[in-house]
C-alpha atoms as a PDB file:
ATOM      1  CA  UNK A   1     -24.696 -24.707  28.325  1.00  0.00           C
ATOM      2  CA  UNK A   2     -24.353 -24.969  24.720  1.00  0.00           C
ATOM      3  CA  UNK A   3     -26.188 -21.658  22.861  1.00  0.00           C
ATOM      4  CA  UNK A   4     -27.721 -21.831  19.123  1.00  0.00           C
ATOM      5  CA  UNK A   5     -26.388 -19.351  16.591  1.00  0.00           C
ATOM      6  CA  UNK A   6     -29.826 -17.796  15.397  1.00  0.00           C
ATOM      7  CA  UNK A   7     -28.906 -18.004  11.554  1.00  0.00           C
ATOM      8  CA  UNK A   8     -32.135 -15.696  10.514  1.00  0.00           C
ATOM      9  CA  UNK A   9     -31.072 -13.387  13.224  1.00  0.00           C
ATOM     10  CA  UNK A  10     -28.537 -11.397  11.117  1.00  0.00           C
ATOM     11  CA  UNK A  11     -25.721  -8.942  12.255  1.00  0.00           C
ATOM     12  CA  UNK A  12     -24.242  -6.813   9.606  1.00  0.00           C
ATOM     13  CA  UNK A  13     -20.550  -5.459  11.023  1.00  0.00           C
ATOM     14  CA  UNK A  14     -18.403  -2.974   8.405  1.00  0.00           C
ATOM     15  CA  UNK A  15     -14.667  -3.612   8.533  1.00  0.00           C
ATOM     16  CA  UNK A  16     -13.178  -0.585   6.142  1.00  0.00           C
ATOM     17  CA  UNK A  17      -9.751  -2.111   6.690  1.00  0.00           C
ATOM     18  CA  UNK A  18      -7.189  -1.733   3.731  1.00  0.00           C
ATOM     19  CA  UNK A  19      -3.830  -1.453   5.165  1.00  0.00           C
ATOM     20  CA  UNK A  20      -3.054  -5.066   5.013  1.00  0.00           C
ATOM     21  CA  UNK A  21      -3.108  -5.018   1.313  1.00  0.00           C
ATOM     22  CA  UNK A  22      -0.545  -3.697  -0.934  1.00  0.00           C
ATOM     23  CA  UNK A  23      -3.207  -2.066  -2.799  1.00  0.00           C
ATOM     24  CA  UNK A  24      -5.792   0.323  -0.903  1.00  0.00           C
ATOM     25  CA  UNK A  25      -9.419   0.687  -1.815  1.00  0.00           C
ATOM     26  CA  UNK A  26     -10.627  -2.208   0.061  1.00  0.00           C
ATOM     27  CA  UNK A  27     -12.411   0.522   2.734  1.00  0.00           C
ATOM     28  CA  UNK A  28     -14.922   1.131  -0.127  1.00  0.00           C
ATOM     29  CA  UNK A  29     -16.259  -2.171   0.312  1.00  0.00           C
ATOM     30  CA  UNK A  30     -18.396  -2.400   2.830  1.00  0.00           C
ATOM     31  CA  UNK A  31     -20.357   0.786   1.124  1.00  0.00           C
ATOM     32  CA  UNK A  32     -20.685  -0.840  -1.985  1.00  0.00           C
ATOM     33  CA  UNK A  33     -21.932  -3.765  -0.556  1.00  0.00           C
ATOM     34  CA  UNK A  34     -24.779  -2.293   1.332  1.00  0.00           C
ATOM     35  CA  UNK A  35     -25.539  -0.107  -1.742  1.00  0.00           C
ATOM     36  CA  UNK A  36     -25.697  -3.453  -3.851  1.00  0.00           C
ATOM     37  CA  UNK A  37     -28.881  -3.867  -1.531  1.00  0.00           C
ATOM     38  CA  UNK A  38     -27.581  -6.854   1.218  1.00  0.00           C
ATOM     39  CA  UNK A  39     -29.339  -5.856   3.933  1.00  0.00           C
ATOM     40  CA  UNK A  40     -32.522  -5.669   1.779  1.00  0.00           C
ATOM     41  CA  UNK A  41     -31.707  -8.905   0.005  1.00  0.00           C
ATOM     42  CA  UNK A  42     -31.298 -10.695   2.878  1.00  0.00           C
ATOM     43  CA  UNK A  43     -34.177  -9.371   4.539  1.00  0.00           C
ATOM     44  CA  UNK A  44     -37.075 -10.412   1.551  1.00  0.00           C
ATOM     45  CA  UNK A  45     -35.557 -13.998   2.084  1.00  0.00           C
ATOM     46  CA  UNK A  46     -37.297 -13.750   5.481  1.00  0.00           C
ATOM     47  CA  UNK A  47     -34.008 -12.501   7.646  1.00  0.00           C
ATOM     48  CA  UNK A  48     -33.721 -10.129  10.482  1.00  0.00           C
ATOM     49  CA  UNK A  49     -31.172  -7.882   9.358  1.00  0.00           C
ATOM     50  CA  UNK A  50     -29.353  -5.504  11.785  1.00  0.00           C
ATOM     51  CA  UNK A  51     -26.539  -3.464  10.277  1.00  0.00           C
ATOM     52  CA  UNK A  52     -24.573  -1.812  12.765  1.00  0.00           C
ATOM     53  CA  UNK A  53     -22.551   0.316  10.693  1.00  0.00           C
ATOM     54  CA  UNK A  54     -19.303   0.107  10.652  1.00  0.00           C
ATOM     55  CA  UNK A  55     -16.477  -0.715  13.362  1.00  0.00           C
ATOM     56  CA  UNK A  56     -13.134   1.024  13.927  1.00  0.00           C
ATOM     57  CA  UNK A  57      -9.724  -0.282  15.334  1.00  0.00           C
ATOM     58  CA  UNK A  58      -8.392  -0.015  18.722  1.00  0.00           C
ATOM     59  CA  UNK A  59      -5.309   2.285  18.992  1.00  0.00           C
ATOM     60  CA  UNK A  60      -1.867  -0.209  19.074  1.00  0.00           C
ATOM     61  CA  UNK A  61       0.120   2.715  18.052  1.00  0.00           C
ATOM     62  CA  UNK A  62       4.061   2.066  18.436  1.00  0.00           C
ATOM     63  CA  UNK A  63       3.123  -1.996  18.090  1.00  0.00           C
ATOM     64  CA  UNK A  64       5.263  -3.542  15.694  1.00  0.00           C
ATOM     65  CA  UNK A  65       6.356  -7.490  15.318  1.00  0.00           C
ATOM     66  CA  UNK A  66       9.759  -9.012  14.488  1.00  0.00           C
ATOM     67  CA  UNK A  67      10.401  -9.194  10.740  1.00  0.00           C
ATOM     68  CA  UNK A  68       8.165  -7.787   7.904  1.00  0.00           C
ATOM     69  CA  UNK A  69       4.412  -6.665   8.784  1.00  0.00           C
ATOM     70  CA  UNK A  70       3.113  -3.594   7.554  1.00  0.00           C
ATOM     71  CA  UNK A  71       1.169  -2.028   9.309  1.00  0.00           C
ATOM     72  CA  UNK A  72       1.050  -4.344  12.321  1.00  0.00           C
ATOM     73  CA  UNK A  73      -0.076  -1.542  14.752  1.00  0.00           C
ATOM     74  CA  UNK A  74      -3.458  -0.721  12.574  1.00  0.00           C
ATOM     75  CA  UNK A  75      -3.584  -4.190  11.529  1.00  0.00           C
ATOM     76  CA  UNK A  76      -3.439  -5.271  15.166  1.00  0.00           C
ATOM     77  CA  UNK A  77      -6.240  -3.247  16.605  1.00  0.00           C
ATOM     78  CA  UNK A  78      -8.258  -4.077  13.868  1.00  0.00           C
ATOM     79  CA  UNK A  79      -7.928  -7.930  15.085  1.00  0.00           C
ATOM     80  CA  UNK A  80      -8.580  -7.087  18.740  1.00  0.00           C
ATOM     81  CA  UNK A  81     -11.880  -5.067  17.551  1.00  0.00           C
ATOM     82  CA  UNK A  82     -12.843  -7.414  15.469  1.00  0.00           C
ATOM     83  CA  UNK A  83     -12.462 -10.042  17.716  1.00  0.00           C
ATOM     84  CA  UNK A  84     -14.902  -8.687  20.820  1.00  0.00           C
ATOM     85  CA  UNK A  85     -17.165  -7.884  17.931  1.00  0.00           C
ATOM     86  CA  UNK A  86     -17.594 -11.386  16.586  1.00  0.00           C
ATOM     87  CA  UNK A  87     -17.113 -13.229  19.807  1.00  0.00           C
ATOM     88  CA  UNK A  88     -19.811 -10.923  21.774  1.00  0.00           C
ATOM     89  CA  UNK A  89     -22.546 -11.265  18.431  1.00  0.00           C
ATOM     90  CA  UNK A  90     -21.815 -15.238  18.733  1.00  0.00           C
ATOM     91  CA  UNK A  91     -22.319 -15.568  22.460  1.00  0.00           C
ATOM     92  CA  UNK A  92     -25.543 -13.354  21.654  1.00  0.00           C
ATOM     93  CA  UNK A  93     -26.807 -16.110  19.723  1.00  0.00           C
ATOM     94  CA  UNK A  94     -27.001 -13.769  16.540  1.00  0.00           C
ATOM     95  CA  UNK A  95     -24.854 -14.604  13.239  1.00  0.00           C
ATOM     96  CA  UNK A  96     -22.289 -12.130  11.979  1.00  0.00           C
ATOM     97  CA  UNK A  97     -22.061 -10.820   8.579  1.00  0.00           C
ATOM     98  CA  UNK A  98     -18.518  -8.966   8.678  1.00  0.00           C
ATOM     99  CA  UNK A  99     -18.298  -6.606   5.448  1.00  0.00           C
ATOM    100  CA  UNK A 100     -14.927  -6.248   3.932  1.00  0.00           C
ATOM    101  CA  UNK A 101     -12.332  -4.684   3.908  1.00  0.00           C
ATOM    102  CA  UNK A 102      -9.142  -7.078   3.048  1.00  0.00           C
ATOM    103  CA  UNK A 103      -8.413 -10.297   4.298  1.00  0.00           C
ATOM    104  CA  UNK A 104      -6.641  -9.264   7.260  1.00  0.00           C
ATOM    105  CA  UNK A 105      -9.913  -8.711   9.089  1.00  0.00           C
ATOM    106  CA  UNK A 106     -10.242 -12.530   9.701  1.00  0.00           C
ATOM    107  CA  UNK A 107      -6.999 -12.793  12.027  1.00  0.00           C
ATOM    108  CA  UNK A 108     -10.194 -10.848  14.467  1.00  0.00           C
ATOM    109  CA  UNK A 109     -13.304 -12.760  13.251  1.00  0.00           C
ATOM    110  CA  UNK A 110     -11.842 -16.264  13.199  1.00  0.00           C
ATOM    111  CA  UNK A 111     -10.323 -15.546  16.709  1.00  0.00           C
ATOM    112  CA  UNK A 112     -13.823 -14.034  17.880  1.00  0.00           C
ATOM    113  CA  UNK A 113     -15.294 -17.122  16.781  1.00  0.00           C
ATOM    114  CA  UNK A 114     -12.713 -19.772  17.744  1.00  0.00           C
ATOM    115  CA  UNK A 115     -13.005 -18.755  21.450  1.00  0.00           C
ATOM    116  CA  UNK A 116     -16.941 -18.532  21.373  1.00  0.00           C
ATOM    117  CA  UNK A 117     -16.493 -22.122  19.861  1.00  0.00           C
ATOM    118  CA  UNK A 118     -14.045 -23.414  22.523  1.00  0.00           C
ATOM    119  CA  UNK A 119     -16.463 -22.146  25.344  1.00  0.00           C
ATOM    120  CA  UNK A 120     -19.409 -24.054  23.877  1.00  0.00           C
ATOM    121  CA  UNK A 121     -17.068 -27.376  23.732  1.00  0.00           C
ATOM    122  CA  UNK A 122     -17.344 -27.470  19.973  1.00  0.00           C
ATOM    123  CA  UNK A 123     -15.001 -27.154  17.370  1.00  0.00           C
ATOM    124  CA  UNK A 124     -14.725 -23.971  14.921  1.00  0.00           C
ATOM    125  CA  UNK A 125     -13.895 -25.016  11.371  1.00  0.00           C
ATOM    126  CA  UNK A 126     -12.960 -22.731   8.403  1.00  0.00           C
ATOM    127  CA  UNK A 127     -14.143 -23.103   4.982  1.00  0.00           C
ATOM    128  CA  UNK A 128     -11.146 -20.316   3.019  1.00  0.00           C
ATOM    129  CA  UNK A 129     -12.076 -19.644  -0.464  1.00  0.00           C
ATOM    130  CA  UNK A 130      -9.948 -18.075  -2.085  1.00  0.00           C
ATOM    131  CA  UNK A 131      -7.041 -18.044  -4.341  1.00  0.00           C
ATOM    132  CA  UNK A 132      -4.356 -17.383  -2.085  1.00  0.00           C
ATOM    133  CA  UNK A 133      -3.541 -19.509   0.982  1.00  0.00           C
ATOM    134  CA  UNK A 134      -2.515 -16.790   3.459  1.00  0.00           C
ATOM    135  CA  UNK A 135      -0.261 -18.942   5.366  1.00  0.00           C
ATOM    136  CA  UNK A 136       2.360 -16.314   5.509  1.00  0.00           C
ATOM    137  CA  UNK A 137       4.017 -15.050   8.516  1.00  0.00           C
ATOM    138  CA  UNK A 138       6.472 -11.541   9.587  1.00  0.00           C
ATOM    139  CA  UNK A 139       8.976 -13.965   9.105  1.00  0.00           C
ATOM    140  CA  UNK A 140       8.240 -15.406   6.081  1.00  0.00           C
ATOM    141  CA  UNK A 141       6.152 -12.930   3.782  1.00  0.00           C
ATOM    142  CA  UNK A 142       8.128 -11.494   0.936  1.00  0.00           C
ATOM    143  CA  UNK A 143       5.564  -8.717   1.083  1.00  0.00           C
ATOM    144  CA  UNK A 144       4.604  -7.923   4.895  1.00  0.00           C
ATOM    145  CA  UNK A 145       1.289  -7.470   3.455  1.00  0.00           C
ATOM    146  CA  UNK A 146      -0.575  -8.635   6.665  1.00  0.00           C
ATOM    147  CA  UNK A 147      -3.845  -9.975   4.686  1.00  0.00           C
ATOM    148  CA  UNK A 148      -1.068 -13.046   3.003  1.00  0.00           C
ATOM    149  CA  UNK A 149      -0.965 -13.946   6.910  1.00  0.00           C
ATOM    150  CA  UNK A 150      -4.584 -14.425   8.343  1.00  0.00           C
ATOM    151  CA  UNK A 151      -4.279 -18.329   8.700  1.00  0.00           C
ATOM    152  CA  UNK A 152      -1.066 -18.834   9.837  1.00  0.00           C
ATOM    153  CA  UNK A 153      -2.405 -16.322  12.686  1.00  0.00           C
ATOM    154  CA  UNK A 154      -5.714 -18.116  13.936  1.00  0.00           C
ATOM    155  CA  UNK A 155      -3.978 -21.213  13.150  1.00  0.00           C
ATOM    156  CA  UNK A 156      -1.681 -20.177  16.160  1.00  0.00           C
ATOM    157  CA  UNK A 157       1.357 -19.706  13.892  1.00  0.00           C
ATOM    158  CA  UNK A 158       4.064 -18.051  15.768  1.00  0.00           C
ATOM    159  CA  UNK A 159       5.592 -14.672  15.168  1.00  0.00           C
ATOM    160  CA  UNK A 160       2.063 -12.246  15.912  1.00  0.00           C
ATOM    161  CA  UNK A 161       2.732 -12.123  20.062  1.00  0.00           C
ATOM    162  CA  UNK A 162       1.298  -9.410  21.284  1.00  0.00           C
ATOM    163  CA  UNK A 163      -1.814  -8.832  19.016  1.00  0.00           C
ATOM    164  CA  UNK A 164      -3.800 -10.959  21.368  1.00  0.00           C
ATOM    165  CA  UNK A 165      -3.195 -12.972  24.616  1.00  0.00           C
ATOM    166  CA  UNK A 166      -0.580 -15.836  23.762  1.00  0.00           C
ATOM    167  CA  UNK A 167      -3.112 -17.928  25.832  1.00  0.00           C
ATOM    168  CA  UNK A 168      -6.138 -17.797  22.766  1.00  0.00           C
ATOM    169  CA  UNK A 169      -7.655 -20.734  21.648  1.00  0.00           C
ATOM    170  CA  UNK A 170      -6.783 -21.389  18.039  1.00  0.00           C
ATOM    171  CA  UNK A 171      -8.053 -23.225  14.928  1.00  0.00           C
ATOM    172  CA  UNK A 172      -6.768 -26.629  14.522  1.00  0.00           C
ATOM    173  CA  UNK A 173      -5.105 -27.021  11.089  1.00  0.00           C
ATOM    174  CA  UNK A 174      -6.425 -29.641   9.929  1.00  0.00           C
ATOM    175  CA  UNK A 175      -9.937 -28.336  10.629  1.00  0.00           C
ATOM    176  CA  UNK A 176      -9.142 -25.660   7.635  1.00  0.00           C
ATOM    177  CA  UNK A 177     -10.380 -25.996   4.243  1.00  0.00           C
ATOM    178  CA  UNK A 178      -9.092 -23.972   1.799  1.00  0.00           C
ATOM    179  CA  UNK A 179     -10.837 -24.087  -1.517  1.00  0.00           C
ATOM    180  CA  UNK A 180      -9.757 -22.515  -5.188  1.00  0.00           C
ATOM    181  CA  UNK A 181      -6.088 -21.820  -4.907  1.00  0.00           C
ATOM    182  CA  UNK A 182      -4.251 -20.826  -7.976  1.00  0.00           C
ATOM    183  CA  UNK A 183      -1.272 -18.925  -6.063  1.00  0.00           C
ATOM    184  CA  UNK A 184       0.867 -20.022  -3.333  1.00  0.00           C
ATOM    185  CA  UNK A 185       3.873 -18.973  -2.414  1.00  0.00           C
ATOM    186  CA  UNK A 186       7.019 -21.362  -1.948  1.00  0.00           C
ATOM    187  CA  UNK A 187       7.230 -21.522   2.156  1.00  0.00           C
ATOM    188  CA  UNK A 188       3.192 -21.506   2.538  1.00  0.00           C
ATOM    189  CA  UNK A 189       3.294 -24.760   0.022  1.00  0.00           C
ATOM    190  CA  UNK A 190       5.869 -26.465   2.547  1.00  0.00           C
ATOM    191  CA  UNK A 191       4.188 -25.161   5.740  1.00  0.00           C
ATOM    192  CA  UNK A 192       1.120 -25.886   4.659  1.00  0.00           C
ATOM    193  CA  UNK A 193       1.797 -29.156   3.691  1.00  0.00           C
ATOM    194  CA  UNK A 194       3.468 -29.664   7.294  1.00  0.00           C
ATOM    195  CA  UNK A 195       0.671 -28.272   9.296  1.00  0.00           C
ATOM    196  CA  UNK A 196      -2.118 -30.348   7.676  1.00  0.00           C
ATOM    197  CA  UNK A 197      -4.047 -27.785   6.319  1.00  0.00           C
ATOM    198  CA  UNK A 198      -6.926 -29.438   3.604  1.00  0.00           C
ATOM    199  CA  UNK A 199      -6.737 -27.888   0.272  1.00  0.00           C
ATOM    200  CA  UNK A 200      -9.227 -28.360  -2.418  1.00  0.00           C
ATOM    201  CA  UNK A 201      -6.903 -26.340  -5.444  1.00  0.00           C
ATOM    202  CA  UNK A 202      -8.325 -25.489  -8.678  1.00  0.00           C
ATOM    203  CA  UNK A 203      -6.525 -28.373 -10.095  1.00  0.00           C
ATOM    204  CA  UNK A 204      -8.784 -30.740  -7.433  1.00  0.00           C
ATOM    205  CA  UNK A 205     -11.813 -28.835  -8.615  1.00  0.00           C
ATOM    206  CA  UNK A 206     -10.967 -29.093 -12.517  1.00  0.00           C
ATOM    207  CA  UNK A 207     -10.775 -33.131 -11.809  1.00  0.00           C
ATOM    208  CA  UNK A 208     -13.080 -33.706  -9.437  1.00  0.00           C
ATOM    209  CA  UNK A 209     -16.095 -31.228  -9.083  1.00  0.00           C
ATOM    210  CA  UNK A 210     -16.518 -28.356  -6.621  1.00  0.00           C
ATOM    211  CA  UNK A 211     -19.464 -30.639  -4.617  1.00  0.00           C
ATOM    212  CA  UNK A 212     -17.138 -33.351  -4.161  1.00  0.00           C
ATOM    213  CA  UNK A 213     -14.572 -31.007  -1.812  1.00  0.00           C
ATOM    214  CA  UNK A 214     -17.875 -29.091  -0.355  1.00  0.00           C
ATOM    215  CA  UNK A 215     -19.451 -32.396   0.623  1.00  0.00           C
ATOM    216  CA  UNK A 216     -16.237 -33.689   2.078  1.00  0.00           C
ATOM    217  CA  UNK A 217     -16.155 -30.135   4.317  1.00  0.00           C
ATOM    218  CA  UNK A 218     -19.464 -30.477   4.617  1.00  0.00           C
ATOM    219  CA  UNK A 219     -19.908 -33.860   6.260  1.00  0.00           C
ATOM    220  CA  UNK A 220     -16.586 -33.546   8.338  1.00  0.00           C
ATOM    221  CA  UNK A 221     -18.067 -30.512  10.335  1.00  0.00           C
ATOM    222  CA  UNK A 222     -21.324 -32.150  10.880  1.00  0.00           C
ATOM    223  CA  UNK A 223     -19.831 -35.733  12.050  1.00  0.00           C
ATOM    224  CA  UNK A 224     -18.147 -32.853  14.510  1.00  0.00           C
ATOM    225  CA  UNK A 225     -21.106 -30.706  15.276  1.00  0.00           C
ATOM    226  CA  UNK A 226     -18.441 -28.305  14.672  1.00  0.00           C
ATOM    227  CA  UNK A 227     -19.141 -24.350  14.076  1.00  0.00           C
ATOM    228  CA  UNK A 228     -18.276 -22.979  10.837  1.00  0.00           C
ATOM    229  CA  UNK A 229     -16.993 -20.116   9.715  1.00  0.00           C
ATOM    230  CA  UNK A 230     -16.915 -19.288   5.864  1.00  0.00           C
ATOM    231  CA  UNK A 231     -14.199 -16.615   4.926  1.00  0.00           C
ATOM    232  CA  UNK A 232     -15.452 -15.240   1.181  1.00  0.00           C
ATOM    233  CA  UNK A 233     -12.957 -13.904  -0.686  1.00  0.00           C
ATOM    234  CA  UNK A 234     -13.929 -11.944  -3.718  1.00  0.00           C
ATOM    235  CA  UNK A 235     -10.484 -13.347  -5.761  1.00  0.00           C
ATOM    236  CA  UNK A 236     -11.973 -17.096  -4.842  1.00  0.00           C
ATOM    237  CA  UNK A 237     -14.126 -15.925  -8.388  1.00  0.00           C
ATOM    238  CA  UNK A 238     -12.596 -15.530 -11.851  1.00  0.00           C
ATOM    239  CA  UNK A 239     -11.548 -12.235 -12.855  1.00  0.00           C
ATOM    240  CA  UNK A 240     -13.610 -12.331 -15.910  1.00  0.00           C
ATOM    241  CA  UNK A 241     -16.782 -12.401 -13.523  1.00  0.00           C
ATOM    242  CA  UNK A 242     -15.237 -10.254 -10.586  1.00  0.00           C
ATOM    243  CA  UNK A 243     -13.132  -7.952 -11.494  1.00  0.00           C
ATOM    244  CA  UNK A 244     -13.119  -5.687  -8.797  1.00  0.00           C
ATOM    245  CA  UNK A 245     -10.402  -7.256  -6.198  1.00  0.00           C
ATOM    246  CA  UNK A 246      -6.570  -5.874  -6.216  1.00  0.00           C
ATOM    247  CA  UNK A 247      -5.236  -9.805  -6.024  1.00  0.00           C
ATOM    248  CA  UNK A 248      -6.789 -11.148  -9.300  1.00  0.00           C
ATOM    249  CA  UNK A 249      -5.552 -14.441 -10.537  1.00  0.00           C
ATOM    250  CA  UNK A 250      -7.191 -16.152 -13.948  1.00  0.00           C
ATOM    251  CA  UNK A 251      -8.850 -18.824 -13.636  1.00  0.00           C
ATOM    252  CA  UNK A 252     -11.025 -18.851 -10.491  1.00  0.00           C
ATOM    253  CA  UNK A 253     -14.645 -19.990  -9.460  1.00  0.00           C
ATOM    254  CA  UNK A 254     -17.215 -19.774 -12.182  1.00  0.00           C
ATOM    255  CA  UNK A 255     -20.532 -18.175 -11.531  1.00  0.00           C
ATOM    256  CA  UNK A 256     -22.185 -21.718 -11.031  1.00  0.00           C
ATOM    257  CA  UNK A 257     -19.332 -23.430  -9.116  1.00  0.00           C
ATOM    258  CA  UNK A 258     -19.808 -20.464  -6.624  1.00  0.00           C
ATOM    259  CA  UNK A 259     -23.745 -20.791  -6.526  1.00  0.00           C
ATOM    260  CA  UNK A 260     -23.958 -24.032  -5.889  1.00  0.00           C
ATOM    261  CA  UNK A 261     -21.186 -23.989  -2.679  1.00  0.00           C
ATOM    262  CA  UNK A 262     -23.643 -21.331  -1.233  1.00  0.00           C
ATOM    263  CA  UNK A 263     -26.570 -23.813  -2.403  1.00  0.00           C
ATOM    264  CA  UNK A 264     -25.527 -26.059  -0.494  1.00  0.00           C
ATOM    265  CA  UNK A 265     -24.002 -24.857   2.560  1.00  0.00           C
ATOM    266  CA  UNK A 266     -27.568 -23.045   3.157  1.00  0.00           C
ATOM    267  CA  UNK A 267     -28.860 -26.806   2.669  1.00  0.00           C
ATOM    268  CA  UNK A 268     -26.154 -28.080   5.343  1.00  0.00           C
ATOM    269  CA  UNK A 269     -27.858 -25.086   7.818  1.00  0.00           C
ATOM    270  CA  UNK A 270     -24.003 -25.220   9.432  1.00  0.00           C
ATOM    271  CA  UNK A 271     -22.376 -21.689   8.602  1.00  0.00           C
ATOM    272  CA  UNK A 272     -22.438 -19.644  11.540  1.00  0.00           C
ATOM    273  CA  UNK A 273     -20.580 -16.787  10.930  1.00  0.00           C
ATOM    274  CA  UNK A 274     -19.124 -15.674   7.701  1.00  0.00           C
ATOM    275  CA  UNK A 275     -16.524 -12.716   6.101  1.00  0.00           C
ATOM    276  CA  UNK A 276     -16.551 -11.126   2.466  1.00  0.00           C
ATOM    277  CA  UNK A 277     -13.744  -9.785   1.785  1.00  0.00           C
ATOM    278  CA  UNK A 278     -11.588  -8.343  -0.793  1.00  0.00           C
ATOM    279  CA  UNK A 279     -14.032  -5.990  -2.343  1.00  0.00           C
ATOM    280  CA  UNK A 280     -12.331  -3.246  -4.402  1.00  0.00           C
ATOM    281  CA  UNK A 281     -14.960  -0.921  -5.955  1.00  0.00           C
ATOM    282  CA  UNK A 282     -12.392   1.019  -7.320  1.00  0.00           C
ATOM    283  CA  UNK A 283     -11.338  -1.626  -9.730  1.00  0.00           C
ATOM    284  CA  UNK A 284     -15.037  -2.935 -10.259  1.00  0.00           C
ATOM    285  CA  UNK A 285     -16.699  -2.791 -13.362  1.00  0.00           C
ATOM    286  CA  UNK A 286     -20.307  -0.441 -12.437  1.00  0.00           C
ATOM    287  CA  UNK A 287     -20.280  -2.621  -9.358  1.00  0.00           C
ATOM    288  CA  UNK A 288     -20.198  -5.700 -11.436  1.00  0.00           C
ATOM    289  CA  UNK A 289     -18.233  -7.644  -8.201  1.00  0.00           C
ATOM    290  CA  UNK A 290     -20.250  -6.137  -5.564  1.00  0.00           C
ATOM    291  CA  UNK A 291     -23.717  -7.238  -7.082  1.00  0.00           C
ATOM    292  CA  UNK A 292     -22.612 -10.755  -7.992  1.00  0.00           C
ATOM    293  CA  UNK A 293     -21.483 -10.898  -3.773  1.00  0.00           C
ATOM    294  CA  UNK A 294     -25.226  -9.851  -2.860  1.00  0.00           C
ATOM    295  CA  UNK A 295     -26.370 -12.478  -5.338  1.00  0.00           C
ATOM    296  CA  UNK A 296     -24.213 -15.540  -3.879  1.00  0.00           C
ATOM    297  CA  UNK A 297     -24.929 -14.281  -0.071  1.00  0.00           C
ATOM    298  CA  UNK A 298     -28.386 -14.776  -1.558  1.00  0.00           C
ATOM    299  CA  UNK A 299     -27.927 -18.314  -2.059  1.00  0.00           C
ATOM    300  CA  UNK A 300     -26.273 -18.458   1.126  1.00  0.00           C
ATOM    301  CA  UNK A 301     -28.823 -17.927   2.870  1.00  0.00           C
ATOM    302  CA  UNK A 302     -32.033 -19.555   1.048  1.00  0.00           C
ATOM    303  CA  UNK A 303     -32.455 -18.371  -2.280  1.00  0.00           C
ATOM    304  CA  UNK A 304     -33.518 -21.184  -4.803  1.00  0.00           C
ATOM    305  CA  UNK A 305     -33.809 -21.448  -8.188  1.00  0.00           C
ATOM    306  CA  UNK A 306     -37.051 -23.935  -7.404  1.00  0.00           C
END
């Protein structure tokens, strides 16, 4: 039996992870998010909001992977919490909001909600903004910062065996859309390229418009009646507007280009789960980042300038 994701029925899910950046402070973000007023925010749009505070990792300790990966113990119970958390508030019919924390949390939500996906028959899709691909692997990272290595995980990459069952359903490549990149490593160009992965770079968007790539994403998961699963991260944005991320690169999403992909993926009624990540209120500017966030989550999910 196929379920409906309730998207007015609202889960809010803290993930204070940090360790798979090279720069910590990323635990402070799911605080200043709620105190940029989310919950509230989402609730005067006419939301149930339930915030469950905030989730902790399983204990891995002595896990480690083959080549570089900091932190792959931490970084590994973190994706098998995560994981039960966003499968379980999927199959529940409810729509998870998971509150960031660095990038690394999505190797657990998008393999939560791949599997709730594969056991509906349907299809997950990813919509990845950001400006970094994070198709890096243990093997091929020249940081072993875990958070550069998120796709290449729930894409089924090898080289993460052992973090969860070999067995688990993955995201097709080709069902990933990665939108606003501005810095990608040598190898993720070429593997990317090879795996099939669709990416919308800021070059694409300087030629052709930021609604041209969202209404190709948008009418390839509804042709599917796939699942979709947008991964926010704060870096997708220009520094000049959001400062407060430890992986800044100029020349990011403008205030408007980022409205109007919320616009209109509220219009297209398909997200069904969703991540912000990347949140560094250390490095904000009086919470500058954080309040812009709130305001584009608010456009996410029905806010209209008419």
């Amino acid at each position: 039996m196929i379920s409906q994701i309730d998207r007015k029925n609202i889960v809010l899910l803290g993930a204070p992870v940090e360790e798979g950046a090279g720069r910590l402070g990323c635990a402070m973000g799911p605080a200043a998010l709620r105190l940029a007023g989310i919950g509230p925010a989402l609730e005067k749009l006419g939301h149930t909001v339930e915030d469950r505070g905030n989730l902790a990792p399983e204990n891995l300790s002595g896990f480690t992977l083959p080549g570089l990966a900091r932190n792959a113990a931490l970084i590994g119970g973190w994706t098998r919490t995560l994981d039960c958390a966003a499968y379980e508030t999927l199959k529940n019919g409810k729509m998870p909001i998971f509150l960031g924390g660095d990038h690394s949390l999505s190797m657990g939500t998008v393999a939560g909600a791949v599997r709730h996906a594969e056991e509906q028959g349907r299809k997950l899709f990813v919509l990845w903004m950001d400006a970094h691909a994070d198709f890096n692997t243990p093997a091929t990272s020249p940081s072993g910062n875990m958070h550069g290595m998120s796709v290449a995980f729930f894409c089924g990459v090898d080289g993460f065996s052992g973090i969860l069952p070999d067995d688990r359903p993955a995201v097709a490549p080709e069902n990933v859309f990665m939108c606003g990149l501005r810095s990608i490593d040598p190898d993720e160009r070429a593997e990317l390229t090879r795996a099939g992965v669709n990416v919308f770079d800021m070059r694409f968007i300087d030629e052709n418009g930021i609604v041209a790539a969202m209404k190709r994403v948008i009418e390839t998961v509804r042709q599917a009646d796939g699942l979709l699963h947008l991964s926010f991260d704060t870096d997708f944005l220009d520094p000049e507007i959001a400062p407060g991320t430890g992986t800044t690169v100029r020349g990011g999403g403008t205030y408007r280009e980022a409205h109007v992909v919320m616009e209109m993926l509220y219009d297209s009624g398909l997200v069904t789960s969703l991540d912000i990540v990347e949140l560094n209120p250390f490095l904000d500017d009086r919470g500058k980042s954080a309040y812009l966030l709130v305001e584009l989550m608010s456009s996410l999910f029905g806010q209209k300038i008419f």
